[in-house]
Protein backbone atom coordinates (compact mmCIF):
# COMPACT_ATOMS: atom_id res chain seq x y z
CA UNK A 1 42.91 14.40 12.66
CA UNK A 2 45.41 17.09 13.80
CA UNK A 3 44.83 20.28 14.44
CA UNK A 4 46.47 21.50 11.45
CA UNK A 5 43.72 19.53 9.52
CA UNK A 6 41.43 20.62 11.84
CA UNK A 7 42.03 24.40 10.88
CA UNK A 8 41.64 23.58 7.00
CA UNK A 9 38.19 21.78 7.77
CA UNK A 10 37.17 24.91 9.34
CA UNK A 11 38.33 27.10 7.22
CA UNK A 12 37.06 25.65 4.25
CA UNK A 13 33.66 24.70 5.84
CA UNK A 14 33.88 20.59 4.89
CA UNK A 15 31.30 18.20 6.29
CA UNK A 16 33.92 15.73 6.82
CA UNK A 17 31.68 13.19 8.31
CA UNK A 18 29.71 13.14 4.87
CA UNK A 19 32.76 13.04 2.94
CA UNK A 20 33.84 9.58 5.13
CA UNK A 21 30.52 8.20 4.22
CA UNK A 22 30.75 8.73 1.08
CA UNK A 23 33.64 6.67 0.86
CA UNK A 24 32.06 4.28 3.11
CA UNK A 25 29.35 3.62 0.47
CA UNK A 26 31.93 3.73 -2.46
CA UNK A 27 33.98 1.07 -0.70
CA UNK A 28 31.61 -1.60 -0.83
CA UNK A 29 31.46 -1.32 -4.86
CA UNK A 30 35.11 -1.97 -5.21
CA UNK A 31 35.86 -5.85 -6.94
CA UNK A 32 38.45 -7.54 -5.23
CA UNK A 33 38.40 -9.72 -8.14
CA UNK A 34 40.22 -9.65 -11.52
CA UNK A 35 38.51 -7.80 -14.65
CA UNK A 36 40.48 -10.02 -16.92
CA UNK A 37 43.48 -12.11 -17.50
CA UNK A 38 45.72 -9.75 -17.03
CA UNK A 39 48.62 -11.41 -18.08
CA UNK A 40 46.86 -10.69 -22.09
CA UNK A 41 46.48 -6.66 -21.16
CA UNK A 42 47.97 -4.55 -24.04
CA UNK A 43 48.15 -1.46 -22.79
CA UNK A 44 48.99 -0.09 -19.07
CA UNK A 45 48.79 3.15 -17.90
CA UNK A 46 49.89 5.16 -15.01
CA UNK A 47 48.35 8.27 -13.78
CA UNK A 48 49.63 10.96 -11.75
CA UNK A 49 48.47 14.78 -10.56
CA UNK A 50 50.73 17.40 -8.69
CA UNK A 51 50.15 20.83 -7.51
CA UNK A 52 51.20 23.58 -9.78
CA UNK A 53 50.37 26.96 -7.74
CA UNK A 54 46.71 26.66 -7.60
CA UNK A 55 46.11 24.46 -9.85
CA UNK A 56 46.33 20.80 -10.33
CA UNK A 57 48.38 18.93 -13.51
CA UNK A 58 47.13 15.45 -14.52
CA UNK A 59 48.94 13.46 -16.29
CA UNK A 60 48.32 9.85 -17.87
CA UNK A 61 50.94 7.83 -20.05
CA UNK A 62 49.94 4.67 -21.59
CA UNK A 63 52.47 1.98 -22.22
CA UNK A 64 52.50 -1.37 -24.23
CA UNK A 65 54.14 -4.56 -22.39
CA UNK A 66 57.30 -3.54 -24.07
CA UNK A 67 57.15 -0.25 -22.30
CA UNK A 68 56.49 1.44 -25.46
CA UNK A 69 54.82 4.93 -24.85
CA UNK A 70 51.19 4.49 -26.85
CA UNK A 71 50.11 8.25 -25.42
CA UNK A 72 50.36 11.02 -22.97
CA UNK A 73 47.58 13.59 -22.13
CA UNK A 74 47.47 16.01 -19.25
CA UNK A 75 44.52 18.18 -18.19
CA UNK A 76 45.21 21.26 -15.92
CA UNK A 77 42.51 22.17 -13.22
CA UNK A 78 42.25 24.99 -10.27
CA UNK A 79 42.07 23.02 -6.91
CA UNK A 80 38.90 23.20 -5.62
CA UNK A 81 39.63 21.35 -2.60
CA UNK A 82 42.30 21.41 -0.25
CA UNK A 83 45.13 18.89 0.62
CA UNK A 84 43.55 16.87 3.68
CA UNK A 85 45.30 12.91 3.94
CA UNK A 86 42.22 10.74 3.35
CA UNK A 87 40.45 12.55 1.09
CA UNK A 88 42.66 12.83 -1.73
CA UNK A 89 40.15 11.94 -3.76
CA UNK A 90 38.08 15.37 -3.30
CA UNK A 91 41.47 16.86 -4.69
CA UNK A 92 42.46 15.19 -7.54
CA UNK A 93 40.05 13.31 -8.91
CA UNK A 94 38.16 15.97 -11.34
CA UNK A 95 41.18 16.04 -13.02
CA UNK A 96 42.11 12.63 -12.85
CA UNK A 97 38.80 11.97 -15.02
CA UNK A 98 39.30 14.30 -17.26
CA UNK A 99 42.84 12.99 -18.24
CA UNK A 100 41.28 9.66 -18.56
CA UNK A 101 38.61 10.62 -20.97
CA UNK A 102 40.88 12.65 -23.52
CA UNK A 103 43.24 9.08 -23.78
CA UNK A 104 42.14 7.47 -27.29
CA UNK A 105 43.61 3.93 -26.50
CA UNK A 106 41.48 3.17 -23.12
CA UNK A 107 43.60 0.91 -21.36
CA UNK A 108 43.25 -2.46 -19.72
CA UNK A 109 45.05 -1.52 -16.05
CA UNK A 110 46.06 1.64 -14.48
CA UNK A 111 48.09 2.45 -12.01
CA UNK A 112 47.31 5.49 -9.63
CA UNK A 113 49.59 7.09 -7.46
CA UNK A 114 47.56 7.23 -4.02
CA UNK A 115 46.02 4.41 -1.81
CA UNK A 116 43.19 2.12 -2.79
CA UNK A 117 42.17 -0.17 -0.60
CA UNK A 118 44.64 0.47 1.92
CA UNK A 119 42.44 3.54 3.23
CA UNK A 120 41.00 4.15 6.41
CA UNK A 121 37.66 3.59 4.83
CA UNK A 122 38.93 1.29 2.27
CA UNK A 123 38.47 3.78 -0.87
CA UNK A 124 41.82 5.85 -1.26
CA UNK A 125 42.11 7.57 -4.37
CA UNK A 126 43.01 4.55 -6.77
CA UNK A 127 39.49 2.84 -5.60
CA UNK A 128 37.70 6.43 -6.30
CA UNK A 129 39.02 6.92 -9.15
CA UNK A 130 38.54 3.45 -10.65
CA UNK A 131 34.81 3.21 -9.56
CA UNK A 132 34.65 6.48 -11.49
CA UNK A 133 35.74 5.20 -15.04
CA UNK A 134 34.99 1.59 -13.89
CA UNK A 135 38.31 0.30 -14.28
CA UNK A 136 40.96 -1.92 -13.22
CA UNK A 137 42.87 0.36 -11.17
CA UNK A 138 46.12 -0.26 -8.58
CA UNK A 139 47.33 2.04 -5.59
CA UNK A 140 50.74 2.92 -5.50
CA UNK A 141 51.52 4.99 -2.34
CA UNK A 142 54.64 5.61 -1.31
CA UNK A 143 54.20 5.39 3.09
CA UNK A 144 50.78 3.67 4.70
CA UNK A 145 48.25 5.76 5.86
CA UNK A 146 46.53 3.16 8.25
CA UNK A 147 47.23 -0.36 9.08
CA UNK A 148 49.57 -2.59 11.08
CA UNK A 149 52.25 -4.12 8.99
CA UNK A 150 53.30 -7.54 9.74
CA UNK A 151 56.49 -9.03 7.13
CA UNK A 152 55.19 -7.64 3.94
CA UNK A 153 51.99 -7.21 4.46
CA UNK A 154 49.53 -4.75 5.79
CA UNK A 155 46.36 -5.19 7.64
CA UNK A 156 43.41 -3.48 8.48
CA UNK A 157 41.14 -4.27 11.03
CA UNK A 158 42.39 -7.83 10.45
CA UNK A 159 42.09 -7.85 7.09
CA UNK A 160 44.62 -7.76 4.42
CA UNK A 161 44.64 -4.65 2.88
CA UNK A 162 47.66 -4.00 1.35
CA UNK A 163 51.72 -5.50 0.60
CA UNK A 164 54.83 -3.98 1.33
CA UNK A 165 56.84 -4.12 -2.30
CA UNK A 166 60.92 -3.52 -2.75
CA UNK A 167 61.26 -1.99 -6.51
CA UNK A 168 64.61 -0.58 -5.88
CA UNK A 169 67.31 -2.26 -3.63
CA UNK A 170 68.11 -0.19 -0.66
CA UNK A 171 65.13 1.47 -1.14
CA UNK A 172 61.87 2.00 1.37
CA UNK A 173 59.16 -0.77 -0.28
CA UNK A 174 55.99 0.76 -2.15
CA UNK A 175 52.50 0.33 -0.71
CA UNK A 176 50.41 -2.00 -3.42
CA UNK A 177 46.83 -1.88 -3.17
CA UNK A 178 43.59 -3.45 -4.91
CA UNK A 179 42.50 0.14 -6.40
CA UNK A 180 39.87 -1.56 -8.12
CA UNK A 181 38.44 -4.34 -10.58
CA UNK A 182 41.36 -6.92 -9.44
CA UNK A 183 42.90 -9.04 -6.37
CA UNK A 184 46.06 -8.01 -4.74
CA UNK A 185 47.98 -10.94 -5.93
CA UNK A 186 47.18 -9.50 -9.46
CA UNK A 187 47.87 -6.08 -8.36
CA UNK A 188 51.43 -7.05 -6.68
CA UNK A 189 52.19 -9.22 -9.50
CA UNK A 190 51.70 -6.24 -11.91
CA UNK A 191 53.17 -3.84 -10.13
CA UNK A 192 56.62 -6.26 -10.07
CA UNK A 193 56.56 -6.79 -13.48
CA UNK A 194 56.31 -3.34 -14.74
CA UNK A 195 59.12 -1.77 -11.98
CA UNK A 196 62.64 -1.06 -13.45
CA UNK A 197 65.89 0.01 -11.26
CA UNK A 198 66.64 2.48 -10.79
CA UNK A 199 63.09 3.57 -10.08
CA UNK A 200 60.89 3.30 -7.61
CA UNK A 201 57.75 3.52 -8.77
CA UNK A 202 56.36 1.07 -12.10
CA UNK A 203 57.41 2.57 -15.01
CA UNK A 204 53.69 3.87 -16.21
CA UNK A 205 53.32 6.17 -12.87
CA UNK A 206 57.33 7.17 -13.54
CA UNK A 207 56.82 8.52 -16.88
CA UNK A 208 53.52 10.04 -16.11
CA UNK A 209 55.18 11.92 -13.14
CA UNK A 210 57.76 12.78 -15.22
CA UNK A 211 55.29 14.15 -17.96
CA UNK A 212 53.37 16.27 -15.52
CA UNK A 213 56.57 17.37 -14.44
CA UNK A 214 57.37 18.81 -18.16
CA UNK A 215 54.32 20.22 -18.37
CA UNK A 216 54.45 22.09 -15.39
CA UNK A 217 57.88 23.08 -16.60
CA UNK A 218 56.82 24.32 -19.69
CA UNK A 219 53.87 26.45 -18.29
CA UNK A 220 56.56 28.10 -16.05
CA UNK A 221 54.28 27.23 -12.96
């Protein structure tokens, strides 16, 4: 942890070593192994939060196979928690949830934008969050956070955590992760066939970005 990190545990007063825990304790409930035949999933959703001032905008779109938009909600909460790498989780995830719960259609995969399993404590964000609403969940993260890469792959303490994935030509490769409630062949597989040039990301997380984004527009935050 640097010291900048070191400041904001201070100043906040976090008992970090409960927080990592925690996710200890939460990483031993995440299934490595698939839900469901994913190949017959109807709907796929992405979900995405960014900071607006204070505040946090959540954003879920859910898409048929087709990439047909089936819904869009967003939920807009005051960050309780700062920004700390690791513990993204603490951040987002109250309004991550609440998102989830106002979509009608539930759907049968979602992708997060943050790690899952490839975490320093194997439960990023997409693992917390699909515990939480126990759901098949994937990590999309754009840089690793911990691990040694070797080809396309990523390992953590010799165990493979996570795979390197090229969406857009030219482009740095996406981190894939189990999140939860699948394996990472699924999770790889998935996140291939729902990317599109020119973007990077899979096209649920894109246009849930991209909805937060008008949101947060619109709000004039």
């Amino acid at each position: 942890m640097g010291k900048t990190e070191e400041e904001i545990v201070k100043r906040f007063n976090i008992d970090i070593k409960k927080l990592e825990d925690e996710q200890k304790k939460l990483a031993k409930l995440v299934s490595e192994k698939d839900m469901m035949n994913f190949e017959d999933a109807q709907f796929i959703a992405g979900i995405d939060a960014i900071t607006a001032g204070k505040d946090i905008i959540a954003s879920a779109v859910t898409i048929t196979p087709d990439l047909e938009i089936v819904e869009q909600k967003f939920t807009i909460k005051r960050a309780a928690f700062p920004y700390l790498p690791g513990f993204l989780a603490y951040r987002e995830l109250p309004a991550l949830i609440s998102t989830y719960r106002k979509l009608e259609t539930k759907p049968d995969v979602i992708f997060v934008s943050g790690h899952g399993l490839s975490h320093p404590r194997s439960c990023g964000l997409a693992s917390h969050f699909g515990i939480a609403i126990e759901s098949a969940t994937i990590g999309i993260a754009k840089s690793l956070l911990v691990g040694e890469q070797k080809g396309d792959k990523v390992y953590i303490n010799g165990k493979e955590k996570g795979r390197l994935v090229e969406t857009k030509k030219g482009s740095k490769p996406i981190v894939v992760s189990v999140g939860h409630g699948m394996s990472l062949k699924t999770a790889v597989k998935l996140t291939e066939k729902f990317s599109r040039e020119p973007h990077k990301f899979p096209e649920p997380l894109t246009l849930a970005h991209k909805y937060a984004n008008k949101i947060k527009s619109e709000l004039g935050k």
